[in-house]
N, C-alpha and C. Protein backbone atom coordinates (compact mmCIF):
# COMPACT_ATOMS: atom_id res chain seq x y z
N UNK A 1 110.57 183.36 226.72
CA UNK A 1 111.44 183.36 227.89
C UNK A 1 111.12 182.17 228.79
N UNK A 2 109.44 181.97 228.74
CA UNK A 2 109.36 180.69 229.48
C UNK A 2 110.13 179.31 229.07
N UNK A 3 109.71 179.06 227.77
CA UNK A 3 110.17 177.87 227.01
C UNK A 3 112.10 177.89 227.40
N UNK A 4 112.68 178.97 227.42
CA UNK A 4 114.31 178.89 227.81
C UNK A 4 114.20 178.25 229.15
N UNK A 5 113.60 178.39 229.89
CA UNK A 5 113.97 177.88 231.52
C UNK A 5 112.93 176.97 231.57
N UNK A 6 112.90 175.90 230.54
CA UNK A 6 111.43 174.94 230.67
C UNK A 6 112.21 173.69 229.99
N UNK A 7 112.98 172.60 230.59
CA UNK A 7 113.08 171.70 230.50
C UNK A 7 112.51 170.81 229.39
N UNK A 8 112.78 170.58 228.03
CA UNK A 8 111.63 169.74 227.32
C UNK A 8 111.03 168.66 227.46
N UNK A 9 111.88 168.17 228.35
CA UNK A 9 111.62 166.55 228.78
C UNK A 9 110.58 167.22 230.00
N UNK A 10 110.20 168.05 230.57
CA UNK A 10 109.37 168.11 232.17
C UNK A 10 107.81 168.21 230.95
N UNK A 11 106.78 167.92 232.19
CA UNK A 11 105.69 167.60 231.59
C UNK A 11 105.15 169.13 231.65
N UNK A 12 103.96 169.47 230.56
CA UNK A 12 103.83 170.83 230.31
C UNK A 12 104.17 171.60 229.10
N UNK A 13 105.25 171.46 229.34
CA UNK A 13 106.65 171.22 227.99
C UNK A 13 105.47 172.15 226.68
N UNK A 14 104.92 170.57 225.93
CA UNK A 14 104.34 171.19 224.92
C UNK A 14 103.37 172.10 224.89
N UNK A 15 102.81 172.01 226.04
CA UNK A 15 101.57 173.45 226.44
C UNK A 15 102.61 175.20 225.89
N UNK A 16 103.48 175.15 226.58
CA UNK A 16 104.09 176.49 226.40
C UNK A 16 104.82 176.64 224.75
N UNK A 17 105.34 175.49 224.21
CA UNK A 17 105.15 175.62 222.83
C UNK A 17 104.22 175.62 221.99
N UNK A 18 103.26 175.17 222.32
CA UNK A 18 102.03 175.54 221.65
C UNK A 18 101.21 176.83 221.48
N UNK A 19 101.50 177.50 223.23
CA UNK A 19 101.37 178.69 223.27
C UNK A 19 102.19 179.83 222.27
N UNK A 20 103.61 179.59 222.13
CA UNK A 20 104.19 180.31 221.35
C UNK A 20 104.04 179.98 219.92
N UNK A 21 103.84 178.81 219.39
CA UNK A 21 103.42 178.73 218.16
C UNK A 21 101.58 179.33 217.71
N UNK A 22 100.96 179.80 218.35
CA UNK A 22 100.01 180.38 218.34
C UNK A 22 99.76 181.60 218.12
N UNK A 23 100.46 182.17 219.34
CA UNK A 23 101.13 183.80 219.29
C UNK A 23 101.67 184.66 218.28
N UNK A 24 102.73 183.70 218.07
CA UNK A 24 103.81 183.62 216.65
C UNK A 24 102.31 184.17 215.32
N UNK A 25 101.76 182.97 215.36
CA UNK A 25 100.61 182.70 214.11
C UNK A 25 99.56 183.88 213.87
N UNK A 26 98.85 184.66 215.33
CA UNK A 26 98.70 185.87 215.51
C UNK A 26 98.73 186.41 215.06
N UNK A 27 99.94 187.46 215.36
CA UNK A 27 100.66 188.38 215.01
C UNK A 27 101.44 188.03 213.47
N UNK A 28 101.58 187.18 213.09
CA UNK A 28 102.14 186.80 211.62
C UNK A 28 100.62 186.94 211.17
N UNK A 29 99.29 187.17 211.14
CA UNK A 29 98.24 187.14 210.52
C UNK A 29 97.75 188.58 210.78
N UNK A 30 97.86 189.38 211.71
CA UNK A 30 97.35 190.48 211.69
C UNK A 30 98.49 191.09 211.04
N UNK A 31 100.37 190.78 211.10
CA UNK A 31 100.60 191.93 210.08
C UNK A 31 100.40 191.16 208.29
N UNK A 32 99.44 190.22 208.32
CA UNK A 32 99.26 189.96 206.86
C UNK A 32 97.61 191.05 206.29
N UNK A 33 97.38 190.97 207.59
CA UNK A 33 96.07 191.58 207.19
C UNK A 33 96.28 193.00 207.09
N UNK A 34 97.15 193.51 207.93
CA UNK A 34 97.77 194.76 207.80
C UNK A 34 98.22 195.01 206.05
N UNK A 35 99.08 194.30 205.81
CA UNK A 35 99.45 194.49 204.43
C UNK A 35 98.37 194.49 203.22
N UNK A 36 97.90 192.92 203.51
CA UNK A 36 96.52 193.47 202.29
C UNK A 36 95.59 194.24 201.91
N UNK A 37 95.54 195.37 203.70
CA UNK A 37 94.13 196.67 203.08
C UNK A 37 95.22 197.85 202.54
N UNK A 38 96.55 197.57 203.04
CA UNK A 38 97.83 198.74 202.47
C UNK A 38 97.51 198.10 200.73
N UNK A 39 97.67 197.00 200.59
CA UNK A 39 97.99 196.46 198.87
C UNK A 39 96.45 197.07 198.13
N UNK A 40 94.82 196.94 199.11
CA UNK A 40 93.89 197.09 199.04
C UNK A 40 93.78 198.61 198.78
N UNK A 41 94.73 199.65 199.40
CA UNK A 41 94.37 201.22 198.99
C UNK A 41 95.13 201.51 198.13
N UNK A 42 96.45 200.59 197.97
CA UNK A 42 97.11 201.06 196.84
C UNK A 42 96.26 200.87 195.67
N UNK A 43 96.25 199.55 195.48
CA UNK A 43 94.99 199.21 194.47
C UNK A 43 94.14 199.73 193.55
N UNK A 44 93.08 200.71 194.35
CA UNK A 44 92.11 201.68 194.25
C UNK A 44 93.04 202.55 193.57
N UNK A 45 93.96 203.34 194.27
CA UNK A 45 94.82 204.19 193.76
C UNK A 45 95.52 204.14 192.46
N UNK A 46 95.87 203.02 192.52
CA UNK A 46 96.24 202.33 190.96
C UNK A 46 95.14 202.69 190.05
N UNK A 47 94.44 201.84 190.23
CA UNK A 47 93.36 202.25 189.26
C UNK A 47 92.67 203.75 188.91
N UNK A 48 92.38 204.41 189.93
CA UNK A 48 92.27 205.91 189.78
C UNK A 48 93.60 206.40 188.39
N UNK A 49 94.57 205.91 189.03
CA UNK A 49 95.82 206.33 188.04
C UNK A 49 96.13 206.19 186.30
N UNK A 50 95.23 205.42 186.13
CA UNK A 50 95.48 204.85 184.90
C UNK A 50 94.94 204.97 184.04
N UNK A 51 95.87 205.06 182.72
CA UNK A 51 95.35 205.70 181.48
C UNK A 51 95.21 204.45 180.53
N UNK A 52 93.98 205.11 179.47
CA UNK A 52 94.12 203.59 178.44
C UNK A 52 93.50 201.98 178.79
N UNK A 53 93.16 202.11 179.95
CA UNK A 53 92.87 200.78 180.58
C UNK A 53 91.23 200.39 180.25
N UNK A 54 90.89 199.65 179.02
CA UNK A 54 89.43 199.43 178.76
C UNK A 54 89.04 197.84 179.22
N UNK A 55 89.61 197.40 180.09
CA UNK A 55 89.32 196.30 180.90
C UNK A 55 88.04 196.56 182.34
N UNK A 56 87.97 195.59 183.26
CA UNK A 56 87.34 195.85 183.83
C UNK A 56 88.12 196.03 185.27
N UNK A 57 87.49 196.50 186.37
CA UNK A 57 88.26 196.72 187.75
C UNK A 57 89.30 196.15 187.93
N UNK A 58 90.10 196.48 188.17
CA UNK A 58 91.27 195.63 188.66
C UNK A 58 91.32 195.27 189.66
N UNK A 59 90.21 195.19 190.82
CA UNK A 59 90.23 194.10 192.25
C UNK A 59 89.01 192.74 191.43
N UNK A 60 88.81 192.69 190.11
CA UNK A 60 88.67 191.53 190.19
C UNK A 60 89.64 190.69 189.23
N UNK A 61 90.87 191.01 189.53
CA UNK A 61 92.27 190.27 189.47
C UNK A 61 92.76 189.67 190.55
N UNK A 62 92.12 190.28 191.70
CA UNK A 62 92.41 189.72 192.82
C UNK A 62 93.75 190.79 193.76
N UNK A 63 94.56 190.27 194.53
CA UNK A 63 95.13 191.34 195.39
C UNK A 63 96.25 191.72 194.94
N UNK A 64 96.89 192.88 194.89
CA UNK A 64 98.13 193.24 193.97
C UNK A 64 99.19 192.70 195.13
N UNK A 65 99.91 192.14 194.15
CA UNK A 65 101.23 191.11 195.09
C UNK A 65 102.24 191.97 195.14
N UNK A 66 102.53 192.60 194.39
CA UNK A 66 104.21 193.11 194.03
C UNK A 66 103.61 194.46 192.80
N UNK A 67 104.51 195.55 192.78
CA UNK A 67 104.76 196.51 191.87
C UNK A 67 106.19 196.77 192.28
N UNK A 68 106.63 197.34 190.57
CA UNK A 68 108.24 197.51 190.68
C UNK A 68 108.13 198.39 189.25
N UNK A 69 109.57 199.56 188.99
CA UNK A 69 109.59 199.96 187.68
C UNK A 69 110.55 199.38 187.16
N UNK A 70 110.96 198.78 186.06
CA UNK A 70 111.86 198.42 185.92
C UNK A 70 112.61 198.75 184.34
N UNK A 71 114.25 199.05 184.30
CA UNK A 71 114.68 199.46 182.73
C UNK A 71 113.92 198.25 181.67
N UNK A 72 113.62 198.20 180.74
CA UNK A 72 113.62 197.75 179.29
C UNK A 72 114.85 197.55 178.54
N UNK A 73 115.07 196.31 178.72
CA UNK A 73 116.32 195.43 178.32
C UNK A 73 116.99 196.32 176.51
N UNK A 74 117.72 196.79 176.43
CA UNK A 74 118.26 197.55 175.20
C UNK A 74 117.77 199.05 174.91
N UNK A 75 116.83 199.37 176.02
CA UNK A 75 116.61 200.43 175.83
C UNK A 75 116.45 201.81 176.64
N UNK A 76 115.98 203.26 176.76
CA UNK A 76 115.79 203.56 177.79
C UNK A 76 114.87 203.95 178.74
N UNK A 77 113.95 203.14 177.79
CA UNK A 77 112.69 203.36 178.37
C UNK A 77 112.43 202.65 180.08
N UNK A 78 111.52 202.88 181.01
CA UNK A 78 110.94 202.36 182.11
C UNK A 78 109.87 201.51 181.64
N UNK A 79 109.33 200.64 182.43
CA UNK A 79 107.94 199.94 182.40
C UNK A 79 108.07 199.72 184.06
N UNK A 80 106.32 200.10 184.00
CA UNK A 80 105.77 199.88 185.67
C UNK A 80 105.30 198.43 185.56
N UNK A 81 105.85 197.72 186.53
CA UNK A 81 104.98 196.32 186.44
C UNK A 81 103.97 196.36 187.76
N UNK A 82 102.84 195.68 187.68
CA UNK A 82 102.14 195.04 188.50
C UNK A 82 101.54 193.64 188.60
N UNK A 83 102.14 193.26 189.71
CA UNK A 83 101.79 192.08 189.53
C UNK A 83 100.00 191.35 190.52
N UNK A 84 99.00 191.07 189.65
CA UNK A 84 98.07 190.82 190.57
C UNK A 84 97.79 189.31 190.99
N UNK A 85 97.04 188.63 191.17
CA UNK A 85 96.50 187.00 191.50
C UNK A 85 96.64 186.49 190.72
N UNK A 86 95.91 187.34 189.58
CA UNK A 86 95.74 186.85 188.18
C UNK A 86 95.90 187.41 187.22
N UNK A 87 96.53 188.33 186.82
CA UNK A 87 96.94 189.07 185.98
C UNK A 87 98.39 190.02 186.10
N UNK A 88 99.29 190.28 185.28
CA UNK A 88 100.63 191.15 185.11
C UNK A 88 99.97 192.26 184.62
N UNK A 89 100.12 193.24 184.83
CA UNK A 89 99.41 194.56 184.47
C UNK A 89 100.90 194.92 183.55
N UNK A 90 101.53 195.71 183.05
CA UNK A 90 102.52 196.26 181.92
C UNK A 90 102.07 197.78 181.42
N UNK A 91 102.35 198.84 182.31
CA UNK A 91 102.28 199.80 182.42
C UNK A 91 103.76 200.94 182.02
N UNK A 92 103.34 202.07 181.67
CA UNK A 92 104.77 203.62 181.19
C UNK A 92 104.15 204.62 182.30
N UNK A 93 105.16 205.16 183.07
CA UNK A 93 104.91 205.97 183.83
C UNK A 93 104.76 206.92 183.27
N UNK A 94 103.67 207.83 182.66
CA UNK A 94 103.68 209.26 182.69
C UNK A 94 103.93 210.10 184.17
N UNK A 95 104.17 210.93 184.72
CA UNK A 95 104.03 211.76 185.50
C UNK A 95 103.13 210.90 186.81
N UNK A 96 101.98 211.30 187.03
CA UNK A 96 101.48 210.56 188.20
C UNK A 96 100.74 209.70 187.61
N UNK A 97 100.72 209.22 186.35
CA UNK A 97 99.87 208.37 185.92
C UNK A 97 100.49 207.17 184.90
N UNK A 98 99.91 206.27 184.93
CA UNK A 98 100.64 205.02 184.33
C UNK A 98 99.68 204.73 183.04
N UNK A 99 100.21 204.62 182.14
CA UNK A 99 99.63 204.58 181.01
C UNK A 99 100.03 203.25 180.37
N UNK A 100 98.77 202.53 179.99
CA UNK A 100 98.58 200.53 179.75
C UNK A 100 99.32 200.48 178.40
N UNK A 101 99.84 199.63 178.77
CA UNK A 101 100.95 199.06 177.57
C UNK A 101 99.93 197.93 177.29
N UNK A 102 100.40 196.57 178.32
CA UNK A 102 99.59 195.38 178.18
C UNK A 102 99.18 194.78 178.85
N UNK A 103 98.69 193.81 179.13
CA UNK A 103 98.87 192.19 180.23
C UNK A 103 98.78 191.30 179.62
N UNK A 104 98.85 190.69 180.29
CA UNK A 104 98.96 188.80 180.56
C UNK A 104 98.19 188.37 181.98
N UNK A 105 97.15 187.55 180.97
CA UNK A 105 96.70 186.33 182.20
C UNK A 105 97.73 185.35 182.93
N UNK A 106 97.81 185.53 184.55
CA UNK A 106 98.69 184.60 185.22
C UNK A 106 98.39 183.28 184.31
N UNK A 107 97.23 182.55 184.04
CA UNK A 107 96.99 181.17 183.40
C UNK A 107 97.95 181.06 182.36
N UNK A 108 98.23 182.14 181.42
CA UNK A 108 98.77 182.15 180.41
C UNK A 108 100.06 182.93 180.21
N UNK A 109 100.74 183.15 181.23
CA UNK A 109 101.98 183.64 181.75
C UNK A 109 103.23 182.51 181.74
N UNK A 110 104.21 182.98 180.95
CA UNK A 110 105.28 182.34 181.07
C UNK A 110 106.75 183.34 181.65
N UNK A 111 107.47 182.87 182.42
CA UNK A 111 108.37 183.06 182.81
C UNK A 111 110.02 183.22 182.38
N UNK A 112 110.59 183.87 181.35
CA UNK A 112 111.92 183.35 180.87
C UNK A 112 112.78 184.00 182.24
N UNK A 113 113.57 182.87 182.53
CA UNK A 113 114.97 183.62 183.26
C UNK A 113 116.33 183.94 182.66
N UNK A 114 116.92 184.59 182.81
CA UNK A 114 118.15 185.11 181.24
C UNK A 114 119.29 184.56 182.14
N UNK A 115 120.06 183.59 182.08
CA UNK A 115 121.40 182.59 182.15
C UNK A 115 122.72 183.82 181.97
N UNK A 116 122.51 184.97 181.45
CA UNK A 116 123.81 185.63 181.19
C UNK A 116 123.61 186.77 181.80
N UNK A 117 122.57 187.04 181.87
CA UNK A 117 122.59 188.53 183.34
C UNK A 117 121.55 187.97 184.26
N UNK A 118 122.14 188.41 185.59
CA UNK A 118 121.50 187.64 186.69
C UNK A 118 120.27 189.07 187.06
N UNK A 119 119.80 189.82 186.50
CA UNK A 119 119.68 190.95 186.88
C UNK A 119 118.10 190.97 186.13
N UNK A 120 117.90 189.91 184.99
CA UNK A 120 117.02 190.41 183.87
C UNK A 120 116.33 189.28 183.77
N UNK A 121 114.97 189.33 183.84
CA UNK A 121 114.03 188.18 183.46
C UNK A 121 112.98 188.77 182.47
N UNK A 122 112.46 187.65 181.77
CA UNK A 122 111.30 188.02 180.49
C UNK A 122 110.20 187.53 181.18
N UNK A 123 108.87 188.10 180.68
CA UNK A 123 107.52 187.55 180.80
C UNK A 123 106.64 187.65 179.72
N UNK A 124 106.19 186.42 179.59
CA UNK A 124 105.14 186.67 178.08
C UNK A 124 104.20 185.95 178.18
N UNK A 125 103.42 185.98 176.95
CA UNK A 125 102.00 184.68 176.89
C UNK A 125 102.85 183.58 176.43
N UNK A 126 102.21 182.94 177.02
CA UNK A 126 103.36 181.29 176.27
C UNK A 126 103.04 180.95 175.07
N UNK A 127 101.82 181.34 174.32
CA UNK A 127 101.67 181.09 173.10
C UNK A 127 102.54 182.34 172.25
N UNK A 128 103.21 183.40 172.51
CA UNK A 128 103.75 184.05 171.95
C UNK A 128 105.06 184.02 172.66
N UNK A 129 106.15 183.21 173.04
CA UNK A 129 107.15 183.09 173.17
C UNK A 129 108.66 183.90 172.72
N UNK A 130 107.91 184.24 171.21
CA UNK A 130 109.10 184.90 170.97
C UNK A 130 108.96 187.03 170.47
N UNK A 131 107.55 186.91 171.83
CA UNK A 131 107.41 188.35 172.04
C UNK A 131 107.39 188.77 173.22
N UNK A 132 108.22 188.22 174.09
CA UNK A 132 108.83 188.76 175.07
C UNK A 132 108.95 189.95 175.69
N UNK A 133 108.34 190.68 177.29
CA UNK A 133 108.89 191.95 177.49
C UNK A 133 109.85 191.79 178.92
N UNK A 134 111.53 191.85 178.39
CA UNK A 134 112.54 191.83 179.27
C UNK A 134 112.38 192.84 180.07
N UNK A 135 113.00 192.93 181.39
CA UNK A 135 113.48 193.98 181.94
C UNK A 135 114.22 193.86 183.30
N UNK A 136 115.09 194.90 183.65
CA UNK A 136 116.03 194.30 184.44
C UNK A 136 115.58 195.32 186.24
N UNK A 137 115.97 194.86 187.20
CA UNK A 137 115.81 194.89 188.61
C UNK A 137 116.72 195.59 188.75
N UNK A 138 116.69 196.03 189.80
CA UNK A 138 117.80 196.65 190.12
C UNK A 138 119.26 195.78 190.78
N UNK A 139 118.21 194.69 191.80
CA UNK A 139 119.54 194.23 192.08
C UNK A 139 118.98 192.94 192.38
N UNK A 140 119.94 191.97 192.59
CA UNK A 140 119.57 190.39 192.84
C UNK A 140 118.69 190.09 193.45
N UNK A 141 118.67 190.34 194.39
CA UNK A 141 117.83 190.51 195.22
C UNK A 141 116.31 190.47 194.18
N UNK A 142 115.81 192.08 194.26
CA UNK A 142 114.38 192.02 193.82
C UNK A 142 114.40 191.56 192.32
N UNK A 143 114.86 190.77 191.60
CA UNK A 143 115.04 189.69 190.54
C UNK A 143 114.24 188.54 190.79
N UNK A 144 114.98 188.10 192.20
CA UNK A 144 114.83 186.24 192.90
C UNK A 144 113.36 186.83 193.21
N UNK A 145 113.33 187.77 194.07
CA UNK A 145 111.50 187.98 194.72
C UNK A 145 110.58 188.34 193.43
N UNK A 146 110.84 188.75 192.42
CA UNK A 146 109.81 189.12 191.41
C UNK A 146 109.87 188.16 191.05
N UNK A 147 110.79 186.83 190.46
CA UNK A 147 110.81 185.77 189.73
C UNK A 147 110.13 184.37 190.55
N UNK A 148 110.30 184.68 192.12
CA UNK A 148 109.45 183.79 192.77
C UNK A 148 108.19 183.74 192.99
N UNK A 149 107.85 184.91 193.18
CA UNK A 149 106.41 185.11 192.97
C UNK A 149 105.41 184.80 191.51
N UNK A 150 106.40 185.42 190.57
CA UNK A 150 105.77 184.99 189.24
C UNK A 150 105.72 183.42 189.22
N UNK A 151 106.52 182.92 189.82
CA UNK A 151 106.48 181.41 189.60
C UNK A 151 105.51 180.59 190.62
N UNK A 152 105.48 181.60 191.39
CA UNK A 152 103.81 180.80 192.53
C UNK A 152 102.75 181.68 192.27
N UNK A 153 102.54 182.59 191.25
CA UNK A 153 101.37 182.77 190.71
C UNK A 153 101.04 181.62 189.46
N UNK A 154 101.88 181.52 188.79
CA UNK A 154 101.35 180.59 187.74
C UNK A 154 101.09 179.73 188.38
N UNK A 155 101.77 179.14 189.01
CA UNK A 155 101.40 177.76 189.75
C UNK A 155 99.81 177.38 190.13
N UNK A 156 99.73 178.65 190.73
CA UNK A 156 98.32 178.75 191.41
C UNK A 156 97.32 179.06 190.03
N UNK A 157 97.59 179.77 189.39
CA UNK A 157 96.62 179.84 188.09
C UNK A 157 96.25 178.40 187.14
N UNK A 158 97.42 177.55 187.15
CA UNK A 158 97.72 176.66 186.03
C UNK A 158 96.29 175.96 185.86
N UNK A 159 95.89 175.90 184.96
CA UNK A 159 94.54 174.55 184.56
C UNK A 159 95.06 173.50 185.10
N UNK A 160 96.13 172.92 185.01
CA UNK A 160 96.25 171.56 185.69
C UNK A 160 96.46 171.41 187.03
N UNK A 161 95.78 170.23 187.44
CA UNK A 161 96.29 170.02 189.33
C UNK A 161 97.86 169.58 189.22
N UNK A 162 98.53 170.34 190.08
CA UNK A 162 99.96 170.40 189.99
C UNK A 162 99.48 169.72 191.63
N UNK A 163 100.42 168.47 192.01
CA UNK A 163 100.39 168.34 193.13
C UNK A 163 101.20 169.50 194.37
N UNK A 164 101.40 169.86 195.81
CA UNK A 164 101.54 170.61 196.38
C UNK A 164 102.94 169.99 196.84
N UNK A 165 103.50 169.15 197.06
CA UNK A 165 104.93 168.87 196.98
C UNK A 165 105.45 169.11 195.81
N UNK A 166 105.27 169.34 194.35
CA UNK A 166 105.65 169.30 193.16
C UNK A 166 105.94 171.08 193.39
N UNK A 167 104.72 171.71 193.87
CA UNK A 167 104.73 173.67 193.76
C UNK A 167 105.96 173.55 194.81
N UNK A 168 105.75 173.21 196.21
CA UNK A 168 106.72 173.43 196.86
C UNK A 168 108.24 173.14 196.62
N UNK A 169 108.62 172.38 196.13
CA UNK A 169 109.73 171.79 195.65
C UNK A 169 110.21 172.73 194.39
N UNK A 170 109.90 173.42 193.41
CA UNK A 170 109.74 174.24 192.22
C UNK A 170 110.19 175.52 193.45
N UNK A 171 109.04 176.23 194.49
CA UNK A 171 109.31 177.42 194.93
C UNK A 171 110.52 177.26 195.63
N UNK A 172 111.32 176.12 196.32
CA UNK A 172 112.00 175.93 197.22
C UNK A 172 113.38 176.41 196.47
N UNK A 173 113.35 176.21 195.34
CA UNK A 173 114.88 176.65 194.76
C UNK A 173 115.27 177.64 194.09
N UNK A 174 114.17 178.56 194.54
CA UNK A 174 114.76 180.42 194.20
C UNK A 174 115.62 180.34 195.77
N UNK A 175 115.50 180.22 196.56
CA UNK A 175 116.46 180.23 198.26
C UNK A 175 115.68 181.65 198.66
N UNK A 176 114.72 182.00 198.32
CA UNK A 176 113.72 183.49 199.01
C UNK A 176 113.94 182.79 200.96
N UNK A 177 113.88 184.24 201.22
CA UNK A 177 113.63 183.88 202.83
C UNK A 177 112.50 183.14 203.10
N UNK A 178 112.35 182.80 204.33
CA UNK A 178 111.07 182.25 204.78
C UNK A 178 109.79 183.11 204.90
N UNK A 179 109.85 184.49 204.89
CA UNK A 179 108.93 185.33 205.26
C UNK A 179 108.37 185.66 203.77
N UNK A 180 109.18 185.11 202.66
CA UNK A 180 108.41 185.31 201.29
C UNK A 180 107.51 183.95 200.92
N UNK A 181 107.78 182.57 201.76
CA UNK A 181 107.59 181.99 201.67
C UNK A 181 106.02 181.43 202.06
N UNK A 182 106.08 181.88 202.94
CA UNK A 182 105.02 181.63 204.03
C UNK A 182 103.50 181.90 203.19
N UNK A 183 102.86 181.06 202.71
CA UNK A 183 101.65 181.49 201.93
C UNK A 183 100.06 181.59 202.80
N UNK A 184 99.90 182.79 202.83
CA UNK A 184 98.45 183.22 203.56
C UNK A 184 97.07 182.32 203.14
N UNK A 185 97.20 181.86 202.19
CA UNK A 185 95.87 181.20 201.85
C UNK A 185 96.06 179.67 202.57
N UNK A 186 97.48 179.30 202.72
CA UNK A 186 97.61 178.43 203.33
C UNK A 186 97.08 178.45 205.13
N UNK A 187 97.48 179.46 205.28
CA UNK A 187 97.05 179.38 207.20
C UNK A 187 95.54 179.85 206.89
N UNK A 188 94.97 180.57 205.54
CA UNK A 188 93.73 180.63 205.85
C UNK A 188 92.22 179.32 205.77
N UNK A 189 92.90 178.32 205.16
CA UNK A 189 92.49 177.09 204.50
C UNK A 189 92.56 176.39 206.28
N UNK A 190 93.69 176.57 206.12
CA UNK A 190 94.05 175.56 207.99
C UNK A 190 93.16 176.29 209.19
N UNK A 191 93.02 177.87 209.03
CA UNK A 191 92.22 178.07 209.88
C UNK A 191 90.69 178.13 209.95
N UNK A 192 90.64 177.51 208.89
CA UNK A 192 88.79 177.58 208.94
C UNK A 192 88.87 175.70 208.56
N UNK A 193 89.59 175.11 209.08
CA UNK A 193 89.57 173.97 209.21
C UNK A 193 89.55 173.79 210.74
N UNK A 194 90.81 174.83 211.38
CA UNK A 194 90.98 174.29 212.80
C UNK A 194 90.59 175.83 213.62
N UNK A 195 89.68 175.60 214.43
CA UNK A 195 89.19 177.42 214.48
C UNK A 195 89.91 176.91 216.37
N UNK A 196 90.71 176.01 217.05
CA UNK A 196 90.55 176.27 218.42
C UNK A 196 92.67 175.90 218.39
N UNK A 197 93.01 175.54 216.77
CA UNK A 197 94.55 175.42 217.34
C UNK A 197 95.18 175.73 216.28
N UNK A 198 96.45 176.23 216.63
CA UNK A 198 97.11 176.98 215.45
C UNK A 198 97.57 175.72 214.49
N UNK A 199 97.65 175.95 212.72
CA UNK A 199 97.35 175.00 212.01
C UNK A 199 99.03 174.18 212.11
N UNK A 200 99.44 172.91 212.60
CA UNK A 200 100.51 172.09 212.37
C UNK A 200 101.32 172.43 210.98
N UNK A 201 100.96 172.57 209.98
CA UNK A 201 101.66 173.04 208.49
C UNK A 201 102.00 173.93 208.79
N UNK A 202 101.42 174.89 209.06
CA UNK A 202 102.01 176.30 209.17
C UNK A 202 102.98 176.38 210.56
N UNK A 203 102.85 175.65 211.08
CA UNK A 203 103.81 175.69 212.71
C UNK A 203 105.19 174.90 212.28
N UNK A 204 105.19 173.61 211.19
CA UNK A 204 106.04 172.95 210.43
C UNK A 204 106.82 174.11 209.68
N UNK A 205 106.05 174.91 208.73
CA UNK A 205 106.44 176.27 208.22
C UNK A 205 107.86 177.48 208.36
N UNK A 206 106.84 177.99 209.57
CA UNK A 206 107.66 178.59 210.47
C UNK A 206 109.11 178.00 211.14
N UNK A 207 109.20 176.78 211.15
CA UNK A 207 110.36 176.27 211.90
C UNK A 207 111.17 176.18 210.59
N UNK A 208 110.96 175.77 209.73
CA UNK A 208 111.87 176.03 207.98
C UNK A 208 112.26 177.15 208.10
């Protein structure tokens, strides 16, 4: 309300935007932190849940990003997906319990998007390409958000240094809102760089 009746040209000016780009940064970080001990109990819970699973913990996959059930392309079966840091979990809902189909290492995760239904994307090991597990979303929508994320997890997994205009430019053309956009490790990198001002990238960010 201040910044509306604050002249940009009068001196001061950037003090009160700075203030609000701070604020903003805040509260955009406590409800991130909010979300990750919610992703953090689901988690646990997950794992309590699960049948068949002779791997090891699943918090050292890192933080669960996304879960969704989704049909099986030709058939009528369900599959539970989870998606973690580093790993696709590929789960069958029994009753209250999810019983392990498969995974895939994010490193070794490939992405197909299907050109003739906007509804259905594949995920596989890239060395097995033509063993594919399709399945379709419900609606456009959670398609673009499951398919963007899968595509800035690999990113982040890949063995190679992918430069950070190259990831950004790649994530920029699913059209996800800005609030899917916004990457936490990013303001957390900037804030233990800048511990007395809210980080410029992320204030650049926010105005996208």
């Amino acid at each position: 309300e201040i910044a509306k009746h604050f002249d940009p040209e009068e001196e001061g000016y950037e003090v009160v935007e700075e203030a609000i780009y701070t604020m903003t940064g805040v509260a955009w970080y406590i409800n991130d932190m909010k979300r990750k001990h919610e992703h953090a109990v689901r988690l646990q819970e997950v794992q309590s849940l699960l049948l068949n699973w002779k791997g090891p913990d699943l918090t050292t996959y890192g933080e669960l990003v996304l879960e969704g059930t989704f049909k099986v392309h030709r058939a009528k079966n369900e599959r539970t997906l989870f998606l973690f840091d580093r790993m696709l979990l590929i789960t069958k809902r029994r009753g209250e319990h999810y019983v392990y189909k498969t995974h895939i290492s994010c490193s070794t995760l490939m992405l197909i998007e299907s050109a003739k239904d906007s509804l259905s994307f594949s995920v596989t090991h890239y060395k097995h390409p033509k063993q594919p597990h399709t399945v379709q979303a419900k609606t456009v929508e959670e398609k673009k958000l499951w398919a963007h994320h899968i595509k800035r997890i690999i990113l982040e997994n890949h063995h190679a240094i992918i430069p950070q205009k190259a990831k950004e430019a790649i994530l920029e053309m699913d059209s996800i809102p800005s609030k899917y956009r916004y990457s936490p490790e990013r303001l957390k990198k900037a804030l233990s760089c800048q511990s007395d001002e809210f980080p410029r990238d992320a204030r650049q960010g926010r105005r996208q």
